[in-house]
Every structure is written in C-alpha cells, then in structure tokens.
Protein backbone atom coordinates (compact mmCIF):
# COMPACT_ATOMS: atom_id res chain seq x y z
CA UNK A 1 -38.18 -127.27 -195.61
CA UNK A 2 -41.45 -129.49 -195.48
CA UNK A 3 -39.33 -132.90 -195.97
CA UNK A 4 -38.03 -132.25 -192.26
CA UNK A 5 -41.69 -132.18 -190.85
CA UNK A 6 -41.79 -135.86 -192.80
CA UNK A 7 -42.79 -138.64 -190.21
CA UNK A 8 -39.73 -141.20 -190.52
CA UNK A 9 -41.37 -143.93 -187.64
CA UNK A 10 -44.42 -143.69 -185.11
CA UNK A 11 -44.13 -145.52 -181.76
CA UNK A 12 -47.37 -145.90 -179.60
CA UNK A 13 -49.21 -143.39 -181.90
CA UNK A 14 -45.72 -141.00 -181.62
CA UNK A 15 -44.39 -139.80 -184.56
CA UNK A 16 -40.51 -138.84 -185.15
CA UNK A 17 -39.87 -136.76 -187.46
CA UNK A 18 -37.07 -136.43 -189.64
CA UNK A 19 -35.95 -132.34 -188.51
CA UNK A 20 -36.27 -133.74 -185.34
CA UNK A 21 -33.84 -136.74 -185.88
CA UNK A 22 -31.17 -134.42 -187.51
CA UNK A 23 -31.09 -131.80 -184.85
CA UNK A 24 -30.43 -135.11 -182.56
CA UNK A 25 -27.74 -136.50 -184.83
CA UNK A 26 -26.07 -133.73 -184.94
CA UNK A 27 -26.32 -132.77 -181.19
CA UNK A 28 -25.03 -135.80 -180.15
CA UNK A 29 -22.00 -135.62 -182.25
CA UNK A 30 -20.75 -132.73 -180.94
CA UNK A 31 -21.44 -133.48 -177.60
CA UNK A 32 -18.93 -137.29 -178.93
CA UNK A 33 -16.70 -134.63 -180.14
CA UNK A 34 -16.34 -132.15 -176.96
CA UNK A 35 -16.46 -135.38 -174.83
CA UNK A 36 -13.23 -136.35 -176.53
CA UNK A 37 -11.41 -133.26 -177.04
CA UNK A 38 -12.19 -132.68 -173.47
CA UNK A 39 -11.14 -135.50 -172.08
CA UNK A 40 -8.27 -136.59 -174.33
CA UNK A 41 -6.96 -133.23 -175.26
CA UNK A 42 -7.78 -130.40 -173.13
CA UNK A 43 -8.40 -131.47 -169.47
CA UNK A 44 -5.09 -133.10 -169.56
CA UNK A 45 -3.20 -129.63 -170.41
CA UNK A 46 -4.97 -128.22 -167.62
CA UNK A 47 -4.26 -130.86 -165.73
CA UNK A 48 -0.13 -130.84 -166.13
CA UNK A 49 -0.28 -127.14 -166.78
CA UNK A 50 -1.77 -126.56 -163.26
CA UNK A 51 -0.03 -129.62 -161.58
CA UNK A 52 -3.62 -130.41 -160.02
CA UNK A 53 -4.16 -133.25 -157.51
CA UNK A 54 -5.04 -136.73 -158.65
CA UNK A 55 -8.63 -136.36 -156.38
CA UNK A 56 -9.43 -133.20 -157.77
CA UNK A 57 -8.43 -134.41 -161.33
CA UNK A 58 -11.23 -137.04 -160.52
CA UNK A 59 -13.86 -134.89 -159.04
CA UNK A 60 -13.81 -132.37 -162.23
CA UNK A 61 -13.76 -135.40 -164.64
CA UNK A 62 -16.33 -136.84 -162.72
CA UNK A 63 -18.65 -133.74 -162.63
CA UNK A 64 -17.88 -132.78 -166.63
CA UNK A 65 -19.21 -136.67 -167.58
CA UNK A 66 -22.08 -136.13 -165.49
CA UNK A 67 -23.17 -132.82 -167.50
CA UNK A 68 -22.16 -134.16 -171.24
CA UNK A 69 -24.56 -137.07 -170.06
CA UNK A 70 -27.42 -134.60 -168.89
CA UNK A 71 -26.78 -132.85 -171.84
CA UNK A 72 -27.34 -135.70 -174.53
CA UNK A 73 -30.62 -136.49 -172.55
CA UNK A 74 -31.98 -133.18 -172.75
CA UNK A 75 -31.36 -133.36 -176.01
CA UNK A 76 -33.39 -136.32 -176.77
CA UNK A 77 -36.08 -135.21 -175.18
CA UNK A 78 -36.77 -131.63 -176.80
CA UNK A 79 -35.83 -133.05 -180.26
CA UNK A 80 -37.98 -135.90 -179.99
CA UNK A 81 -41.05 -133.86 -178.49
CA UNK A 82 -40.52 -136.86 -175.11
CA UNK A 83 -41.27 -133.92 -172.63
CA UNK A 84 -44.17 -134.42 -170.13
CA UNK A 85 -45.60 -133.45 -166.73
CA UNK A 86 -44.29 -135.52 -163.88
CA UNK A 87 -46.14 -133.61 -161.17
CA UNK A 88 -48.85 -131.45 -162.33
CA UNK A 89 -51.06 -130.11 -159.19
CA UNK A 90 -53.24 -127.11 -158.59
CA UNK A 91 -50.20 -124.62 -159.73
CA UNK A 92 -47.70 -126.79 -158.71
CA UNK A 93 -45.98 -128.01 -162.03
CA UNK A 94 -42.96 -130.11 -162.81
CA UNK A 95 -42.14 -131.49 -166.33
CA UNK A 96 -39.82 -134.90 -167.15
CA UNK A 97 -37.20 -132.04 -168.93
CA UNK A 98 -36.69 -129.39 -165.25
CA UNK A 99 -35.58 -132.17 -163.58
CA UNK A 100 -32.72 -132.80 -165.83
CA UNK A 101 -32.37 -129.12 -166.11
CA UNK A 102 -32.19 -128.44 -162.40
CA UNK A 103 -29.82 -131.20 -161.76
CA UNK A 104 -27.48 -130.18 -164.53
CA UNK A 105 -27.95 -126.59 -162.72
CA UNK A 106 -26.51 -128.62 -159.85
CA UNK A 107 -23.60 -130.03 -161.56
CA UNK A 108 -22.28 -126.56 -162.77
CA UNK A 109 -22.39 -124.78 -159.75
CA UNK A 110 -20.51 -127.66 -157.88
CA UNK A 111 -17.90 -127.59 -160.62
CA UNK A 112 -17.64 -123.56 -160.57
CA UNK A 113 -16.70 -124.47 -156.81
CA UNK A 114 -14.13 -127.16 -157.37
CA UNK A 115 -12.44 -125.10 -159.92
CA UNK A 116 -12.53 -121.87 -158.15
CA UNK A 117 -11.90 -123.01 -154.66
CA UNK A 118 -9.39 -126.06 -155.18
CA UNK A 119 -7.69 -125.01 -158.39
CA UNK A 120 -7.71 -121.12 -159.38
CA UNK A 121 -8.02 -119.58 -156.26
CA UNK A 122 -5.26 -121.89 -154.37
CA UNK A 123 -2.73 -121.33 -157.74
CA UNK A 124 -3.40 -117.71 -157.37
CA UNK A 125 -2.29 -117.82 -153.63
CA UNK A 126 0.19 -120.00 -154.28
CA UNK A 127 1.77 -117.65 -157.15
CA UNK A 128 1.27 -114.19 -155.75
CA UNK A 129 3.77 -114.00 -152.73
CA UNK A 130 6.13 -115.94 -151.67
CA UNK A 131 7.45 -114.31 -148.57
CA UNK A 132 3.76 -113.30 -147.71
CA UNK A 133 2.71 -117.05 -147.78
CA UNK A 134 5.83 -118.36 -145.77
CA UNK A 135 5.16 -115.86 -143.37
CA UNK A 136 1.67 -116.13 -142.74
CA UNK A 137 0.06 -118.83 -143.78
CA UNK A 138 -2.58 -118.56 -141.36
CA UNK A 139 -3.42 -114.69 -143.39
CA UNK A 140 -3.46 -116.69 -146.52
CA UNK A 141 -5.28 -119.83 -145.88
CA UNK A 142 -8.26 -117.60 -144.03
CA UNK A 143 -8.70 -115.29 -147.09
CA UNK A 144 -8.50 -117.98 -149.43
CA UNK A 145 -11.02 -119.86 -147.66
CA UNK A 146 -13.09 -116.51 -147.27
CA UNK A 147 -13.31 -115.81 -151.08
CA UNK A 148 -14.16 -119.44 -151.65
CA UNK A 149 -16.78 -119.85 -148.88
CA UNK A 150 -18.39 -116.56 -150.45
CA UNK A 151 -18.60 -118.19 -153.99
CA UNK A 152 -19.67 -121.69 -152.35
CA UNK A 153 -22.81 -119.49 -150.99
CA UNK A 154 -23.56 -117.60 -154.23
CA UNK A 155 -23.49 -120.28 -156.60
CA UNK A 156 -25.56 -122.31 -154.61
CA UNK A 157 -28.49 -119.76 -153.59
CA UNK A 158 -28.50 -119.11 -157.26
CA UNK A 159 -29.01 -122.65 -158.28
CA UNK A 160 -32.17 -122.68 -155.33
CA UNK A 161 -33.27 -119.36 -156.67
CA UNK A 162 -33.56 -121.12 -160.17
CA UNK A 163 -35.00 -124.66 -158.64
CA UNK A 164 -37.88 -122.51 -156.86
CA UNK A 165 -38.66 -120.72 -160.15
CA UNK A 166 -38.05 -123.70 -162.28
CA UNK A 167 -40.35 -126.05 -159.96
CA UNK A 168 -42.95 -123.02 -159.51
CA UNK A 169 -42.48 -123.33 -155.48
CA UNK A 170 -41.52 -119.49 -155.33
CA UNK A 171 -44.83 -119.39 -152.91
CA UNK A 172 -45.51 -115.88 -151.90
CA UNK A 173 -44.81 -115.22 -148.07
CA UNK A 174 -46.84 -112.28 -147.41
CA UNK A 175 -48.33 -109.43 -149.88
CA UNK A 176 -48.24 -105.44 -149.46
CA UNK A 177 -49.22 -102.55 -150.95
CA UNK A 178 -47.25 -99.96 -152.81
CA UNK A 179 -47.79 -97.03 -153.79
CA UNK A 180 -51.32 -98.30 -153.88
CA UNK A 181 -50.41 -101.49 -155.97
CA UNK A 182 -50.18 -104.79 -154.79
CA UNK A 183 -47.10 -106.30 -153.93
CA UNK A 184 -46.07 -110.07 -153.34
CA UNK A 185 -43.35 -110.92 -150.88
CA UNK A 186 -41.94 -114.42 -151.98
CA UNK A 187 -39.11 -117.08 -150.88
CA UNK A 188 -36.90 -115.84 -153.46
CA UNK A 189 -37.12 -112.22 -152.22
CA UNK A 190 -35.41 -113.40 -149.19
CA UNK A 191 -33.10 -115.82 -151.06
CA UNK A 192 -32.50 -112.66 -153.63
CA UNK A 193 -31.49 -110.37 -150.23
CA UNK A 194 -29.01 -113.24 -148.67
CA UNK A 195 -27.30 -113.39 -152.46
CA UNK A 196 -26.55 -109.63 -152.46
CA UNK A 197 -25.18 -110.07 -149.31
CA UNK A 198 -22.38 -112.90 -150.38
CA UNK A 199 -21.95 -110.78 -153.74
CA UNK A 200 -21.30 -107.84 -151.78
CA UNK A 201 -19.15 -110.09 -149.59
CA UNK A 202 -17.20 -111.34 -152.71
CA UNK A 203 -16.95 -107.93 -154.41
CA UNK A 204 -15.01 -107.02 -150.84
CA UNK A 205 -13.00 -109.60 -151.02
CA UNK A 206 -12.23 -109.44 -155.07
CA UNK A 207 -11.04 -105.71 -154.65
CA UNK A 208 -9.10 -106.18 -151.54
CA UNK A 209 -7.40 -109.91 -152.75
CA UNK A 210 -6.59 -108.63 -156.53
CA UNK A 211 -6.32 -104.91 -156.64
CA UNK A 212 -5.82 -103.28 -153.14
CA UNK A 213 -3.23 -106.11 -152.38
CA UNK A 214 -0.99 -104.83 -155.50
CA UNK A 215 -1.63 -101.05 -154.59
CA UNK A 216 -0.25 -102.00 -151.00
CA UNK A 217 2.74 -103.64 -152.31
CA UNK A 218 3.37 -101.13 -155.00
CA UNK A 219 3.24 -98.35 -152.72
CA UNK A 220 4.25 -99.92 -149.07
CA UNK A 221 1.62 -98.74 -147.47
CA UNK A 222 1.82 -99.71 -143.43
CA UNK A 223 -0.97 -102.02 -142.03
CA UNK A 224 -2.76 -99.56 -139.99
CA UNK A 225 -3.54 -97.64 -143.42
CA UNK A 226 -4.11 -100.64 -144.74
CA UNK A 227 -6.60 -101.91 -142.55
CA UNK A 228 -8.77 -98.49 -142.33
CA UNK A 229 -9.13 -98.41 -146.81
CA UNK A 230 -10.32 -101.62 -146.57
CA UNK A 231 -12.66 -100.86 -143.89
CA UNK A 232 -13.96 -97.71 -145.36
CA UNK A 233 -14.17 -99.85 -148.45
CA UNK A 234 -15.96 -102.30 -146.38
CA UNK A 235 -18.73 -100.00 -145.25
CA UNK A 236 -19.43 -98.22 -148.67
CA UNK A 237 -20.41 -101.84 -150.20
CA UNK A 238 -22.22 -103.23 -147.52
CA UNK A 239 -24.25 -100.00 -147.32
CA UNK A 240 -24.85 -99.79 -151.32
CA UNK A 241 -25.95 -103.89 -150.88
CA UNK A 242 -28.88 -102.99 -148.03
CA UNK A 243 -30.40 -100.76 -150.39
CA UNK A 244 -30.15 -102.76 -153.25
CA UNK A 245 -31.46 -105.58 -151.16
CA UNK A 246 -33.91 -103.74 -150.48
CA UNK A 247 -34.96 -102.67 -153.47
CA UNK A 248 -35.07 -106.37 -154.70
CA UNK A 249 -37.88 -106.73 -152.46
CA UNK A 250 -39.96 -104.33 -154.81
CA UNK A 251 -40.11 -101.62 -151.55
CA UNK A 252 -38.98 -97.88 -153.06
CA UNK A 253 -35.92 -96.72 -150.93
CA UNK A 254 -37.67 -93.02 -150.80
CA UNK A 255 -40.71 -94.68 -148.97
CA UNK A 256 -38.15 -95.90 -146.34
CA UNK A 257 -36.35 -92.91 -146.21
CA UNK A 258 -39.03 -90.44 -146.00
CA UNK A 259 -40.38 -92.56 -142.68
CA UNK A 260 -37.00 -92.96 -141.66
CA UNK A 261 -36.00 -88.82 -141.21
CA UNK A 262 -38.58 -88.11 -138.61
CA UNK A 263 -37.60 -91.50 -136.83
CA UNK A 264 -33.34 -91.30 -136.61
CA UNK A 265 -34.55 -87.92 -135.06
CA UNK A 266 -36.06 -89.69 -132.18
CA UNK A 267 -33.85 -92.42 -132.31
CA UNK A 268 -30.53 -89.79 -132.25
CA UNK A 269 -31.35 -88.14 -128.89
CA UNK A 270 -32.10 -92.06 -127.59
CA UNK A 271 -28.94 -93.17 -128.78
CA UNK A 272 -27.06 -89.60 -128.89
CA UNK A 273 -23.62 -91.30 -126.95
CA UNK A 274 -23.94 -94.69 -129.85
CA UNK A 275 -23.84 -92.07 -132.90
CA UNK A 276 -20.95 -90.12 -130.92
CA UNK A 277 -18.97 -93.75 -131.50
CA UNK A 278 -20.12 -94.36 -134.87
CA UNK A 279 -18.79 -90.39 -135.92
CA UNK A 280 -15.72 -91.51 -133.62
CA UNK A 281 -15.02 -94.26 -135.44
CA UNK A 282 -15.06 -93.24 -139.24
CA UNK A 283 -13.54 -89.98 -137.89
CA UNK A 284 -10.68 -92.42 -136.73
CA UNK A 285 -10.53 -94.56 -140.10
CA UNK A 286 -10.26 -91.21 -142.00
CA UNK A 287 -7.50 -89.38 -139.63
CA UNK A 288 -5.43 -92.53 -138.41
CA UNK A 289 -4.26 -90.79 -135.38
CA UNK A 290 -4.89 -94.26 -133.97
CA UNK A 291 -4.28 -97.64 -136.35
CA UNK A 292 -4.47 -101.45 -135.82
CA UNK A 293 -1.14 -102.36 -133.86
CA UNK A 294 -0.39 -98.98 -132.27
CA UNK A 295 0.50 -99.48 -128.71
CA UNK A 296 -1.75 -96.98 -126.48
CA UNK A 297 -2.36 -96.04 -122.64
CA UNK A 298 -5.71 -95.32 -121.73
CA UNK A 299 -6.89 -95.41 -118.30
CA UNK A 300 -3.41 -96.56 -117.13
CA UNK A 301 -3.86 -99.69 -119.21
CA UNK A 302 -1.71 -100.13 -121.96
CA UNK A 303 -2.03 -102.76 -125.02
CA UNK A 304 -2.08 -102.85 -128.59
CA UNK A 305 -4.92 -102.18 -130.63
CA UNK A 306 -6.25 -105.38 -132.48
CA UNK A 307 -9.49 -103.99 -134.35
CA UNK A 308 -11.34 -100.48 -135.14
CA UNK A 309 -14.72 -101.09 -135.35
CA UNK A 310 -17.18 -98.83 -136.70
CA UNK A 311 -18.28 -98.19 -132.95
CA UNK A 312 -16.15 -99.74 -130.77
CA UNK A 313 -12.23 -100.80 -130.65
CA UNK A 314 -10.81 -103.70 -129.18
CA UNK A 315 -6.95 -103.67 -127.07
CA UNK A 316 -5.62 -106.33 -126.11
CA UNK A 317 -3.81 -105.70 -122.75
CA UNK A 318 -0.22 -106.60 -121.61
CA UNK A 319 -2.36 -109.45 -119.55
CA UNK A 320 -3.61 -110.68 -122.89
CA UNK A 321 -6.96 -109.10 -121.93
CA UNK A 322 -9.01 -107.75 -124.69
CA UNK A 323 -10.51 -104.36 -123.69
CA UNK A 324 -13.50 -102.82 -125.50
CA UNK A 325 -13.16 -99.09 -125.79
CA UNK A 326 -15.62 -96.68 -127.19
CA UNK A 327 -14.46 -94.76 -130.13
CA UNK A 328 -15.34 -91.12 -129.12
CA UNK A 329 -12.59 -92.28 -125.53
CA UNK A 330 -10.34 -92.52 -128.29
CA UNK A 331 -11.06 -88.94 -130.07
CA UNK A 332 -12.17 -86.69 -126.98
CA UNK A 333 -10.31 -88.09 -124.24
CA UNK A 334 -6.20 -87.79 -124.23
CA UNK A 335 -4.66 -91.13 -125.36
CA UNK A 336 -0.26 -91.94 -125.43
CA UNK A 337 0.55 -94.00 -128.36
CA UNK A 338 3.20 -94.39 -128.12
CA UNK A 339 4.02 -96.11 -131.55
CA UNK A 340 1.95 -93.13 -133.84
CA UNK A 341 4.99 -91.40 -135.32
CA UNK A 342 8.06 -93.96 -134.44
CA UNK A 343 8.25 -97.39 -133.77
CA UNK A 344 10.64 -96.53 -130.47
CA UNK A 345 9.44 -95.30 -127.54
CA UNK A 346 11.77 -93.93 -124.44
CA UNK A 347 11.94 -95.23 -120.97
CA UNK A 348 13.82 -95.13 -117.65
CA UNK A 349 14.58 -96.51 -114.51
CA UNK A 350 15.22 -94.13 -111.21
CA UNK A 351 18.10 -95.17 -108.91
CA UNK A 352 19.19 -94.06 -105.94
CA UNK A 353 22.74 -94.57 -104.52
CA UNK A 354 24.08 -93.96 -101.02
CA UNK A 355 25.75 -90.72 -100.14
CA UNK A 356 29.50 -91.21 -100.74
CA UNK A 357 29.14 -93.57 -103.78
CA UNK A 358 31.34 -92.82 -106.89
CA UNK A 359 28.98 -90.89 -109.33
CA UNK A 360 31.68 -91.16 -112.03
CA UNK A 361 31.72 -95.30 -111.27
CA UNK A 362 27.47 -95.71 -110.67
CA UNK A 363 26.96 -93.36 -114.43
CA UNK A 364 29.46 -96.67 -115.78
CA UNK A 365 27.50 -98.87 -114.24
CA UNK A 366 23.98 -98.28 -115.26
CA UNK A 367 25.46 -97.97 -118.91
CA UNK A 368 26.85 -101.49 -118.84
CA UNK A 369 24.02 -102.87 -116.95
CA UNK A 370 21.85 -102.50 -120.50
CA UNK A 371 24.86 -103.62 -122.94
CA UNK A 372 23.49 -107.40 -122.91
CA UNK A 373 19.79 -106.46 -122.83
CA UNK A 374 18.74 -107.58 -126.36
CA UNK A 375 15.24 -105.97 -126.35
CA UNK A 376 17.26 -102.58 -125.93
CA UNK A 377 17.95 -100.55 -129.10
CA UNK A 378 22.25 -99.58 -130.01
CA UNK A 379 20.79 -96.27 -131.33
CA UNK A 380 20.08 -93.86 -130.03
CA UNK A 381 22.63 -95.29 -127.15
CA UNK A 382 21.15 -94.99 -123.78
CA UNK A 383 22.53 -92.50 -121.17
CA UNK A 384 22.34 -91.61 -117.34
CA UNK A 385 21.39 -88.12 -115.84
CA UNK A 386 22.09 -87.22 -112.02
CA UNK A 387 19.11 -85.98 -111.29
CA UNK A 388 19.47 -84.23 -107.54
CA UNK A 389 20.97 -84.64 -104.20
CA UNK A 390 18.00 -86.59 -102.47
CA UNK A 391 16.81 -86.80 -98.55
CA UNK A 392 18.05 -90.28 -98.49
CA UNK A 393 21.03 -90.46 -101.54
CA UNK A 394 22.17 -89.09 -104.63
CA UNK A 395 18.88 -89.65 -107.62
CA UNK A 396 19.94 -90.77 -111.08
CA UNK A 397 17.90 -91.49 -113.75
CA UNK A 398 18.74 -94.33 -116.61
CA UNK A 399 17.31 -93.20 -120.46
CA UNK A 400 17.26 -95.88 -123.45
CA UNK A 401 15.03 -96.94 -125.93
CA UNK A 402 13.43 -100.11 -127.07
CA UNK A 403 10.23 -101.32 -129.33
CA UNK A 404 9.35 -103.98 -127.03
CA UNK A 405 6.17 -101.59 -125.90
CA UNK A 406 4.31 -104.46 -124.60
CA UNK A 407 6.95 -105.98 -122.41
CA UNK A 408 8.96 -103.38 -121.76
CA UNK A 409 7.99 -103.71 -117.71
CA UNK A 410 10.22 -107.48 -118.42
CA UNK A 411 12.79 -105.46 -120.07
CA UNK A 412 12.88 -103.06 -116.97
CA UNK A 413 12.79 -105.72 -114.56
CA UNK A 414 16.07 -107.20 -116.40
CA UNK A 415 17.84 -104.37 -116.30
CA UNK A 416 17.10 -103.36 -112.59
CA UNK A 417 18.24 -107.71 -111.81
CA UNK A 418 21.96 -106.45 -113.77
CA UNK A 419 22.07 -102.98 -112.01
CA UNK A 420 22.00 -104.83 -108.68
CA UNK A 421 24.23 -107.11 -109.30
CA UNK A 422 26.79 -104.80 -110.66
CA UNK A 423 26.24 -102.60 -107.62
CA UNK A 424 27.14 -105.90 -105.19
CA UNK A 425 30.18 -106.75 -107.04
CA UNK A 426 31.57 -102.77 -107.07
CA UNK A 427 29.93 -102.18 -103.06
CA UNK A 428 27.75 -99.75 -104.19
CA UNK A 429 24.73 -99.22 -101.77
CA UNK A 430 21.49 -98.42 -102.21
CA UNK A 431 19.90 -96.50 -99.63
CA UNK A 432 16.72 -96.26 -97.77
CA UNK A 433 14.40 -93.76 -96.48
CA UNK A 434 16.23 -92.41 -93.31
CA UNK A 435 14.67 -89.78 -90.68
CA UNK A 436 16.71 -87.94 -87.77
CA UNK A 437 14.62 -87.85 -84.69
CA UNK A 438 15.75 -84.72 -82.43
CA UNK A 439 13.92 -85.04 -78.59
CA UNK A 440 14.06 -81.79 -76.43
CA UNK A 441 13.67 -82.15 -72.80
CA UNK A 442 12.28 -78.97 -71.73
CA UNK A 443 13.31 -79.64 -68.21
C-alpha cells in the first residue's frame, strides 16, 4: 500500500498524496449520490407520503443542503491534511475543522426539531384520535407542544454541551473534595443536570402520549384515575432524575444521604404539618377517595376539584374562585363529594302551603313545576313528601336529581320561579310566620 503515500502535487511546500486524493474522490461521490437520491428520490416520498407543508418542505431541504455541504468540506480538509489552529491560546484551542463540526452539530439538531415537532409529532396527533382532537383541541395542541418544547431543549443543550467540550470552554466553576480526591465542578455539570431534567421531562411525556394513552383507551379508565397514574408516574421519574443529576455532578448519593438522615429529623418536627400534606397527598393519589373533577363541600364551600398536588389541592368554587386546600383537610377532616360513587347527586326544595290548600293538587304541582327543567334528570323521577303539619302551614318537601352539582342553586332557583307561578294560577297560598297574642287583664 506504499503507492498511496506517493506525493501526486505539492502546493506551498504541501504535499497531496495520492491515498489522500482517493479517500476524497470517493467521499465526494457518495455524498453526489445521497445528494441526489435524497433530493430527487426520497424526500419527495416523504414529502407526498406525509402531505407536508410547502415551508416546511423548504426548511428540511434547506437544512439537509446545508449538512451535505459541511460534509464535503470536512472532508477535504481531513483527507487533504488542511486542518489548523484558528485560535490557539493558553488552553483555549480551536482548530479550522470544530468549527465546521460544531456548526454541522447545529444543523442536525435544528433538523431533529423540524422533523419531530412540525412533521412526526403533529401526524401522530393528527392520526391517533379523531374524536379526542375535535373535542379538545386545546388538550392536544398543549401536549403536542409540550413533547416538542422538551426535545427543542434537549437537542439543543446537547449541541452546547458538545460546543463547550469541542471549543475546550468547559471552564471549571468551583472544585471539591471527595472522598478525599479532588473534584472539578464545570459548566457542563450544570448543563448535564438541566438535560436530565428535559429527558426526564420527555420520558414523562413519551410514556403518558404513546403507552398510557392506549392503556386508557383500551381499558376506559375515568380521568380522575387517570390523572393520579400519571402523577404517581410523574413523581417516580422526577425523583430517579435528582439523583441521577446528582450523581452527574461526580457527588456519591450515600454522602448526601448519610448527612441528610440526621437533618429531615430536624427538619420533620419544623415542618411536621408540610410532611402531613405531602403523606396526604400520595395517600390521596393511591386511594382516590377524592379525584380531579369530583364536586366536594368543605367548609360550606363547594367546587370542583381542578388539581391534586403532591401537597396541596386546588377547587375551583361555584364563584369561579380557586381555593387552595391542604391535603391532610382532605384525609382527616369529613369532606361530601358528592360525585365519588355516582355522577347524580339528590336535592330538594321545602315548601310550605297555607292551611286549607289541596295537598292532593300542591303534590301535582311541585311535580309539574320540574317537567321543563332540563338540568333535571327523567330517572329516577322526582317525587314530593308531606313532611308535617307546621306552626304556620302544611311542610312538603320536593326530591329530584340532577348532575348539574355546580349550578344546581340556578336549577333550584328555576324551579322555586315555576312553583310560584303555578301556585298563582291554581290560588294556592303560601303562608307566613303567624303568632296569636293572648293579653290578660288581671283586673
């Protein structure tokens, strides 16, 4: 193989070589050929298969030139021996090659984003549920832009991880020791902590998108148990990503740990009523005896419950006021919902009628007064008890049933509008508090 290390030319005292020639040859031919088959043949497959916009089709094409290009000059440089230090200070060094390398670093991870984020993960949405989609878009559109924004992140602190290295300014921040060896503390430790955090992010997202959405469909299971697995799920990664972080840094997790069991001892008494809400709320995720859109009364208050957070949970009142409520209220203190086991609840109305009135008539009455209330339910059919001979009238007492929880005082005030006009139109009084006063003379 000597005839390849055979000089073919010399240019300012630098010799070419013929192995090096070849290898270039031959590089840049099939880099010609990918070039075409890309762009003649395969890209417009995708293209049609996928039904991608004209922009996008532009901004991929655009981005693949750009990397066939860095490519070939790469190329020329390591098989003509053309690399050489640009910057080359104290330990500071940058070569002609890195900064083709870095930008071509660039140019990948914006077209992993394109392709992801405007193409795969917006076909995927598009193709997994219709009636989900039409229904929601809002759902959709935020956890499509969630997984994308997560990628976004990772591919990018990657591609700075890899420009610090690359470009040697990975300075060290701050140095420690470690089990009596020195440690060094650098930019990328940080930047290596803030990408475990998006992958963790993504890894959330990837289970709950592509395999917890099929388990809920497959197996109908509500939202509130819905919501809690992918809480739970939520908390067991992000945990599992702090000490990995962590670890990244080149700190042993037993170190932390160890130091850490004498403090959460202190810390626990401090903050006894905090951990009491943090038991409270994965005791609540586990059991379920309260989900995410269960209607509850607490206080007198009732709303529906928007979020259970790991400490606190947020209601949203019938005033559209968001109340936060400590999770151990929820456990230890006695809470209605009212939607745990059923989604219909029971109500009534108390009426009082005048002395004389025709009980047969007023039962008749109250019944029809709810036949044109559409937020009242056909089954079970409401019904009227007479509930005792009062100081003042004869007490009855209207029953029916609705799952209007939140506006069920509208629904009531309705109903009580129809039973008075009904009760006009038949003469049917209602009475008022009435008192006999008796005066004895003595004299």
């Amino acid at each position: 193989m000597d005839f390849l290390n055979q000089v073919v030319f010399s240019i300012s005292e630098k010799d070419f070589y013929l192995g090096g020639l070849a290898v270039l040859f031959v590089g840049l031919g099939v880099l010609f050929f990918l070039y075409k088959k890309v762009f003649s043949t395969w890209l417009l497959k995708y293209y049609s298969k996928k039904a991608i916009a004209e922009y996008d089709q532009k901004g991929i094409s655009r981005i693949l030139k750009s990397i066939i290009l860095l490519l070939g000059i790469l190329l020329v440089i390591f098989s003509l021996e053309l690399d050489f230090d640009v910057v080359d200070y104290k330990n500071f060094n940058i070569q002609f090659s890195t900064i083709f390398e870095i930008y071509i670093f660039l140019q990948f991870a914006r077209l992993i984003d394109k392709v992801f984020s405007k193409v795969l993960l917006h076909d995927y949405y598009l193709s997994r549920d219709k009636v989900v989609s039409k229904a929601k878009p809002e759902i959709k559109k935020s956890s499509e832009e969630s997984g994308s924004r997560s990628l976004q992140y990772i591919v990018y602190l990657f591609f700075t991880m890899i420009f610090l290295q690359k470009t040697e300014l990975n300075f060290t921040i701050f140095t420690f020791t470690q089990g009596g060896e020195l440690m060094n503390f650098r930019i990328n430790n940080i930047l290596s902590i803030i990408f475990i955090f998006f992958v963790a992010r993504i890894l959330i997202w990837t289970i709950s998108q592509f395999i917890l959405y099929k388990y809920f469909q497959q197996n109908k299971v509500d939202l509130g148990n819905q919501y809690a697995i992918k809480q739970l799920l939520k908390y067991f990664i992000y945990v599992v990503a702090i000490g990995v972080g962590i670890e990244s840094t080149g700190i042993q997790m037993t170190v932390i740990w160890g130091g850490a069991a004498a403090l959460l001892v202190g810390v626990g008494l401090g903050l006894q009523q905090t951990f009491n809400d943090l038991i409270s709320g994965i005791i609540l995720l586990f059991e379920r005896t309260v989900e995410v859109g269960d209607v509850l009364e607490v206080d007198g208050m009732v709303g529906f419950v928007k979020k259970i957070g790991i400490r606190t949970s947020l209601v949203e009142t019938r005033d559209q006021i968001t109340i936060i409520i400590p999770n151990s209220k929820l456990i230890v203190n006695k809470v209605k919902n009212w939607s745990h086991y059923d989604d219909k609840a029971r109500f009534t109305i108390d009426i009082g009628v005048a002395y004389g009135s025709d009980t047969k008539m007023v039962k008749e009455l109250l019944l029809l007064s709810t036949s044109d209330i559409d937020a009242l339910l056909k089954y079970p059919p409401p019904f009227v008890r007479f509930i005792n001979f009062g100081e003042s009238g004869l007490e009855f007492k209207l029953y029916f049933w609705s799952r209007n929880f939140i506006d069920i005082e509208q629904v009531k005030s309705d109903i009580r509008f129809e039973i008075d006009s009904l009760f006009r139109k038949h003469e049917i009084s209602i009475p008022f508090p009435q008192r006999d006063i008796w005066i004895r003379n003595k004299d």
